[in-house]
N, C-alpha and C. Protein backbone atom coordinates (compact mmCIF):
# COMPACT_ATOMS: atom_id res chain seq x y z
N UNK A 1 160.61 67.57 61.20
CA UNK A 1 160.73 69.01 61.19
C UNK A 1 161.38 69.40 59.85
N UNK A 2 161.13 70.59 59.31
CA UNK A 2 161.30 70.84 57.83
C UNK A 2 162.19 72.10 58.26
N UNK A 3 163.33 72.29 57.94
CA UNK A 3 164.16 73.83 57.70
C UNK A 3 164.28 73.78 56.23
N UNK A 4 165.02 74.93 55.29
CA UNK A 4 165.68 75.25 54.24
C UNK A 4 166.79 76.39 54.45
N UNK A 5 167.43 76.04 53.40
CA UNK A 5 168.33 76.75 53.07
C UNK A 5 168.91 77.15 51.65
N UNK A 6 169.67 78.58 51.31
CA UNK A 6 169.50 78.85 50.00
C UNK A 6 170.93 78.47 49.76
N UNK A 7 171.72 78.50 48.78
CA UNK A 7 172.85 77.97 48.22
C UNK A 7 173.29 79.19 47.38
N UNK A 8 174.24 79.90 48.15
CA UNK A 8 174.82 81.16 47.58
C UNK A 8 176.26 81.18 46.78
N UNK A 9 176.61 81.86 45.86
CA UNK A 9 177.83 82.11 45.15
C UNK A 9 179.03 81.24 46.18
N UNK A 10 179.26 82.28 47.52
CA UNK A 10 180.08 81.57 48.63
C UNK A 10 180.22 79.93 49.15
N UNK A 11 178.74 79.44 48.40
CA UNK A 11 178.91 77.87 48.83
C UNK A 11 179.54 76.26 47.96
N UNK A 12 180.12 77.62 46.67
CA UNK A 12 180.11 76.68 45.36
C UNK A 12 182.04 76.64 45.60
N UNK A 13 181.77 74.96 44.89
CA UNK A 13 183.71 74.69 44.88
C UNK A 13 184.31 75.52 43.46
N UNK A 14 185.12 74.96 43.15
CA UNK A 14 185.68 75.50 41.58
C UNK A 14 185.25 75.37 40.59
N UNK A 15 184.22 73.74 40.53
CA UNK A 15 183.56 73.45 39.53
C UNK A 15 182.39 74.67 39.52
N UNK A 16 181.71 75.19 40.08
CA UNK A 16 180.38 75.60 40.21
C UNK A 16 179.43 75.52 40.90
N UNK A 17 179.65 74.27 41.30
CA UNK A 17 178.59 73.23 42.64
C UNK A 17 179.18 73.47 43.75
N UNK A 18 177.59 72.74 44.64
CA UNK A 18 178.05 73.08 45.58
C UNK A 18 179.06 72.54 46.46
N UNK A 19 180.09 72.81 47.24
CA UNK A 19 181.10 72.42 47.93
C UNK A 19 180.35 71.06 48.58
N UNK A 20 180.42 70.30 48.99
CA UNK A 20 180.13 68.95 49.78
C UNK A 20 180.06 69.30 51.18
N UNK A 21 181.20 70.21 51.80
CA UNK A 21 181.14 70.23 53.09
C UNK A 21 180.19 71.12 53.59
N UNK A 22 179.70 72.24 53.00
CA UNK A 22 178.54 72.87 53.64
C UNK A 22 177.42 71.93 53.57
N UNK A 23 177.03 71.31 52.74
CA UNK A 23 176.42 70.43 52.61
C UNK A 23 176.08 69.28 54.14
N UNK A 24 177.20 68.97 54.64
CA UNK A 24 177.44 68.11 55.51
C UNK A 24 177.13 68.89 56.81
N UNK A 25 177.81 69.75 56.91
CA UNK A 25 177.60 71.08 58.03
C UNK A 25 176.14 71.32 58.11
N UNK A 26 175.23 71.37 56.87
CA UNK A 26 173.84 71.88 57.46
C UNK A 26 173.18 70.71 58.18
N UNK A 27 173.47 69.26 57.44
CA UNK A 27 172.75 68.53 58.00
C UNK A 27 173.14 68.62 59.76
N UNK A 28 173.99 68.96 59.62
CA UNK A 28 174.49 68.31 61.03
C UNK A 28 173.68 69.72 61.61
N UNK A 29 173.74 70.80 61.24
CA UNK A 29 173.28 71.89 62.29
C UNK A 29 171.56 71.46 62.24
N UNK A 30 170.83 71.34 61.04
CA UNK A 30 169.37 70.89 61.33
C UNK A 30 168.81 70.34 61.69
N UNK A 31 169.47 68.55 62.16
CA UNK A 31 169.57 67.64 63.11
C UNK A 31 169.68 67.64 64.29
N UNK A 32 170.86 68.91 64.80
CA UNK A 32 171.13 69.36 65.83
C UNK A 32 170.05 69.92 66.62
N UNK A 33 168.98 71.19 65.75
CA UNK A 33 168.34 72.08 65.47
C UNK A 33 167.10 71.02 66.52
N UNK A 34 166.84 70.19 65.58
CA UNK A 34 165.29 69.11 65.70
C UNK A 34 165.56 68.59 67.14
N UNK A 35 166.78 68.07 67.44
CA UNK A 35 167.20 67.67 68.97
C UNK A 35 167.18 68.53 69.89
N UNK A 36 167.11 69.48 69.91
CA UNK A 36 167.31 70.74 70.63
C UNK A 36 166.03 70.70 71.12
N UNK A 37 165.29 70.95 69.62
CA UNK A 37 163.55 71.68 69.98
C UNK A 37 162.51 70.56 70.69
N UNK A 38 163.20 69.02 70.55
CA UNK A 38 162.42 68.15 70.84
C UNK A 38 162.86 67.83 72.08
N UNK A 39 164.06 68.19 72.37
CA UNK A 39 164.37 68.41 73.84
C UNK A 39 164.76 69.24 74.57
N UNK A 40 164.04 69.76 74.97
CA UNK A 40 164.76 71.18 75.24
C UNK A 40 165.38 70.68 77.13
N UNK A 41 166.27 71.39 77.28
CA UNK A 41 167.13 70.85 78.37
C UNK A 41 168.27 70.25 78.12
N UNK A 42 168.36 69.95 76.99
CA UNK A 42 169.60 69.00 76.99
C UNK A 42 170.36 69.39 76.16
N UNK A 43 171.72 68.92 76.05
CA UNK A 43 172.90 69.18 75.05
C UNK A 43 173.37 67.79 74.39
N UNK A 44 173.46 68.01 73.24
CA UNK A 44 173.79 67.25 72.14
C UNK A 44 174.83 67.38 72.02
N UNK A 45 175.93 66.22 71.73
CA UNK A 45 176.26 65.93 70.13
C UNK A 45 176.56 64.70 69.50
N UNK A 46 177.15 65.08 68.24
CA UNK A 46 177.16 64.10 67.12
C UNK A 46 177.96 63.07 67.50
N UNK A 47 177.44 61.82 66.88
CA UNK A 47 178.28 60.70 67.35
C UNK A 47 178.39 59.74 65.88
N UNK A 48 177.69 60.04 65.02
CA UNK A 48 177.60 59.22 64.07
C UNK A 48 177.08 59.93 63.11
N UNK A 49 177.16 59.66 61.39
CA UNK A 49 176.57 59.98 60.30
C UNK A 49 177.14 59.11 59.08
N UNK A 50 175.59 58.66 58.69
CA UNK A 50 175.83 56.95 57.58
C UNK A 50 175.78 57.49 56.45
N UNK A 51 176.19 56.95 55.76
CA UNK A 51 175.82 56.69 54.17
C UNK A 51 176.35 58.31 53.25
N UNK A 52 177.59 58.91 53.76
CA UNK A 52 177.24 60.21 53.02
C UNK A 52 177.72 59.74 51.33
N UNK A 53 176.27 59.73 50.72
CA UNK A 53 176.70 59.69 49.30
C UNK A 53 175.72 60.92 48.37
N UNK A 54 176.20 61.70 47.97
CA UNK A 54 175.59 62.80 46.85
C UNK A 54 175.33 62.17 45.66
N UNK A 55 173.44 62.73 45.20
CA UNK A 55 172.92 62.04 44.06
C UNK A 55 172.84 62.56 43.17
N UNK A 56 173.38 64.01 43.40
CA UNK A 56 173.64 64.95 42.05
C UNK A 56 174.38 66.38 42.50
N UNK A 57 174.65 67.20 41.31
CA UNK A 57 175.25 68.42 41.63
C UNK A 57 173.95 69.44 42.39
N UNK A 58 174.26 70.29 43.13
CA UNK A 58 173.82 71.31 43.35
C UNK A 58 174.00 72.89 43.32
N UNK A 59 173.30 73.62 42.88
CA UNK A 59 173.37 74.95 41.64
C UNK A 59 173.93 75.92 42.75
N UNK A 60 174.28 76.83 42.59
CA UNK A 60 173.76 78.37 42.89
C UNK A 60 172.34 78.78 43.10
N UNK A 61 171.71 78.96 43.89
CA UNK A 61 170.31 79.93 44.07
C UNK A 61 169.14 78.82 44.26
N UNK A 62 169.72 77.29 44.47
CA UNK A 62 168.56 76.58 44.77
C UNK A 62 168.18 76.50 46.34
N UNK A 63 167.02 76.37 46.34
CA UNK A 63 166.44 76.46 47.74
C UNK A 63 165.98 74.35 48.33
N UNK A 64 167.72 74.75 49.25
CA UNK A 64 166.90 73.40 49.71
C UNK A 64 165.80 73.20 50.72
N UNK A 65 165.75 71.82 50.89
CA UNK A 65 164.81 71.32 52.48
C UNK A 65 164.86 70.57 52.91
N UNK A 66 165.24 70.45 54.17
CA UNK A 66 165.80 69.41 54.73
C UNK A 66 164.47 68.82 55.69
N UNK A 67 164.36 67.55 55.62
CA UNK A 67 163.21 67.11 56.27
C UNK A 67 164.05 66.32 57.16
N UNK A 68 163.74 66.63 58.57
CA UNK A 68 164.34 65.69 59.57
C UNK A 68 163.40 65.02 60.45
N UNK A 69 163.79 63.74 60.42
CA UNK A 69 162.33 62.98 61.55
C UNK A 69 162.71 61.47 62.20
N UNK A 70 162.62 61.89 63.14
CA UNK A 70 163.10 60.70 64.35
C UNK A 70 162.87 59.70 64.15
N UNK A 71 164.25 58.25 63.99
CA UNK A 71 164.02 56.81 63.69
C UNK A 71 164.14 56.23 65.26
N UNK A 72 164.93 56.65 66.06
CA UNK A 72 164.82 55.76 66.95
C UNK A 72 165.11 56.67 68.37
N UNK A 73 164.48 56.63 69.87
CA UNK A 73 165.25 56.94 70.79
C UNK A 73 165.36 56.74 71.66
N UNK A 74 167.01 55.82 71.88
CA UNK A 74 167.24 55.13 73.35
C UNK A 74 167.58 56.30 74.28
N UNK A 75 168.15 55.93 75.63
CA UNK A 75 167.91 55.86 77.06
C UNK A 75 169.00 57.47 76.78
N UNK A 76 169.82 57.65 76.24
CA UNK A 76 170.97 58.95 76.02
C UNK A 76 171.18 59.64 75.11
N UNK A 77 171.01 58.16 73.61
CA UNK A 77 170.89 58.53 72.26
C UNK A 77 169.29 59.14 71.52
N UNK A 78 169.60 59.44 70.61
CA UNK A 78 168.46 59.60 69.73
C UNK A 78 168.72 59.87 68.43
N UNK A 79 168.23 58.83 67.08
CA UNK A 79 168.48 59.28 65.51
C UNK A 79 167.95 59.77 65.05
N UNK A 80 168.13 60.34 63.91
CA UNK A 80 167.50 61.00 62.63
C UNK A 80 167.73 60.93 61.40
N UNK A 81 166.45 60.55 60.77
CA UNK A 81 166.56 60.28 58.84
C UNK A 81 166.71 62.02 58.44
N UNK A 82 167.98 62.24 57.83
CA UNK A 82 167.44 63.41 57.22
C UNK A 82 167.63 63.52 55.61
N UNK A 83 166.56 64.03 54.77
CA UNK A 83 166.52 64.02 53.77
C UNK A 83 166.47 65.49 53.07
N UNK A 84 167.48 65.66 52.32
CA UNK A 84 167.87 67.32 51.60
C UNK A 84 167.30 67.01 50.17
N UNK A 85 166.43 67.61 50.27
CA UNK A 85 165.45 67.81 48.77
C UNK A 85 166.18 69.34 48.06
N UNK A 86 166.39 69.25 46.67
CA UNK A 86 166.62 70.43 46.27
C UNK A 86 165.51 70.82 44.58
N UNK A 87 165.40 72.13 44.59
CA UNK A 87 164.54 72.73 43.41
C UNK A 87 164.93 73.52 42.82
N UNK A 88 165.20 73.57 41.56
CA UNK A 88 165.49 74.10 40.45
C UNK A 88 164.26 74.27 39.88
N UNK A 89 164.60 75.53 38.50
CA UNK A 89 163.39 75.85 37.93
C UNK A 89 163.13 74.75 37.17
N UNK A 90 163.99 73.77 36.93
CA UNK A 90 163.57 72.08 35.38
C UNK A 90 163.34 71.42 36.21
N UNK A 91 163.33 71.47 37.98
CA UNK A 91 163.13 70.10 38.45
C UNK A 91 162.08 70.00 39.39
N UNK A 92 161.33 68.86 40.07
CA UNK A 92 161.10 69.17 40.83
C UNK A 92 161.01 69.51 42.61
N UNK A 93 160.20 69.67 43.24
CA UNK A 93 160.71 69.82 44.59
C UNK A 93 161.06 68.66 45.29
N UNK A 94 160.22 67.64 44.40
CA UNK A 94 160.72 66.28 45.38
C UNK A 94 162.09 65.32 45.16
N UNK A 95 162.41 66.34 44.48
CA UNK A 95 164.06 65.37 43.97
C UNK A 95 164.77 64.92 45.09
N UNK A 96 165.01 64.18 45.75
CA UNK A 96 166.14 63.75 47.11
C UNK A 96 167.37 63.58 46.50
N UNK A 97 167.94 64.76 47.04
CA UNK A 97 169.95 65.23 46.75
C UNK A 97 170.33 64.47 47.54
N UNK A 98 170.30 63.90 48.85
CA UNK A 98 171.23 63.20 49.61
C UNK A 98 170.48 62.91 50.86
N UNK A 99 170.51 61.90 51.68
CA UNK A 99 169.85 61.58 52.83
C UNK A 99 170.89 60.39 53.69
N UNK A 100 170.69 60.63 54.66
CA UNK A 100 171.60 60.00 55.81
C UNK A 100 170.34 59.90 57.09
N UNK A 101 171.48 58.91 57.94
CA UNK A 101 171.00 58.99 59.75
C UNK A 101 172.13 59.75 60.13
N UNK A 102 171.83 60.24 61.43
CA UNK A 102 172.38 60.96 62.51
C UNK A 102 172.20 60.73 63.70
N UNK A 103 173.38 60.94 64.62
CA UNK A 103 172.97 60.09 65.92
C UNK A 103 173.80 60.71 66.91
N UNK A 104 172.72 61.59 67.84
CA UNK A 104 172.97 61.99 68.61
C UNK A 104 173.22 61.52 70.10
N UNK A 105 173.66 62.14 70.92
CA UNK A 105 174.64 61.85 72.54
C UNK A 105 173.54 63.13 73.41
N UNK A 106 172.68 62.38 74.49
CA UNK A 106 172.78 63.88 75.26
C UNK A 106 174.39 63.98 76.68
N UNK A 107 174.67 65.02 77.01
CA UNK A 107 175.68 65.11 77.36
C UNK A 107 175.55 65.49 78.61
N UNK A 108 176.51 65.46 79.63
CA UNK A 108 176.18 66.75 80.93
C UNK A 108 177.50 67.57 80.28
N UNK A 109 177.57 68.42 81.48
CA UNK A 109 178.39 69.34 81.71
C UNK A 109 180.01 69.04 81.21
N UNK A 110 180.17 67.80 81.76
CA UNK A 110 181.83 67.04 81.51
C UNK A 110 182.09 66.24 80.11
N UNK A 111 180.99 66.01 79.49
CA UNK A 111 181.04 65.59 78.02
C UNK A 111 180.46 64.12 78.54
N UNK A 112 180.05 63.62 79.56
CA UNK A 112 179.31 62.32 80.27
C UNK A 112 178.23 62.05 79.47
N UNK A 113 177.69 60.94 79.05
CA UNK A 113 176.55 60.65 78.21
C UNK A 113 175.35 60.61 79.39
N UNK A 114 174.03 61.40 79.12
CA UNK A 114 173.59 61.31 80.34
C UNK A 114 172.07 61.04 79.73
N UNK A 115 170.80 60.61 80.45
CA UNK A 115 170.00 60.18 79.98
C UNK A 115 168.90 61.49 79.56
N UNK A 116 168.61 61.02 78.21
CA UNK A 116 167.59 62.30 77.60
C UNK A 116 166.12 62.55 78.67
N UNK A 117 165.47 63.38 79.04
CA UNK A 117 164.95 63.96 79.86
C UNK A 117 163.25 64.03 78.61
């Protein structure tokens, strides 16, 4: 599943770039997003996220995209590769800014790990 998002004045640290933690926050909400739609009934959440390493700065006014798509899904859990592509006017769209797994919990009511439906 493909979302984007734009990168506004509000998302930049002191240097100029963008802050890291919104960064981290979207993946987690677009991941969230893909679990939701691919299951609908159930409640998520996060239990894990690998590798956070950034492969470059990110601007003001670039439009990312986050491509999210299912590696594995057991009996409660379920992962996701997600990959944040960003575009500038010198670059292109396929540049990969940062990519991780994610690994979701479906839940009941009491925070119980319960089996995905």
């Amino acid at each position: 599943m493909h979302h984007y998002k734009l990168v506004l004045p509000e998302h930049l640290n002191h240097y100029g770039f963008l802050f890291g933690g919104y960064l981290l926050h979207w993946l987690d909400e677009v991941a969230y997003i893909t679990a939701t739609v691919e299951f609908p009934g159930c409640e998520f959440v996060t239990v894990s996220m690998d590798n956070v390493a950034f492969k470059r700065k990110i601007q003001s006014g670039e439009v990312l995209k986050f491509n999210v798509e299912q590696q594995h899904l057991g009996t409660t859990s379920v992962r996701y590769m997600i990959q944040a592509f960003g575009q500038t006017r010198a670059q292109s769209p396929d540049t990969v800014l940062f990519e991780t797994t994610m690994s979701f919990v479906c839940v009941d009511k009491d925070g119980n790990s319960k089996p995905i439906k």
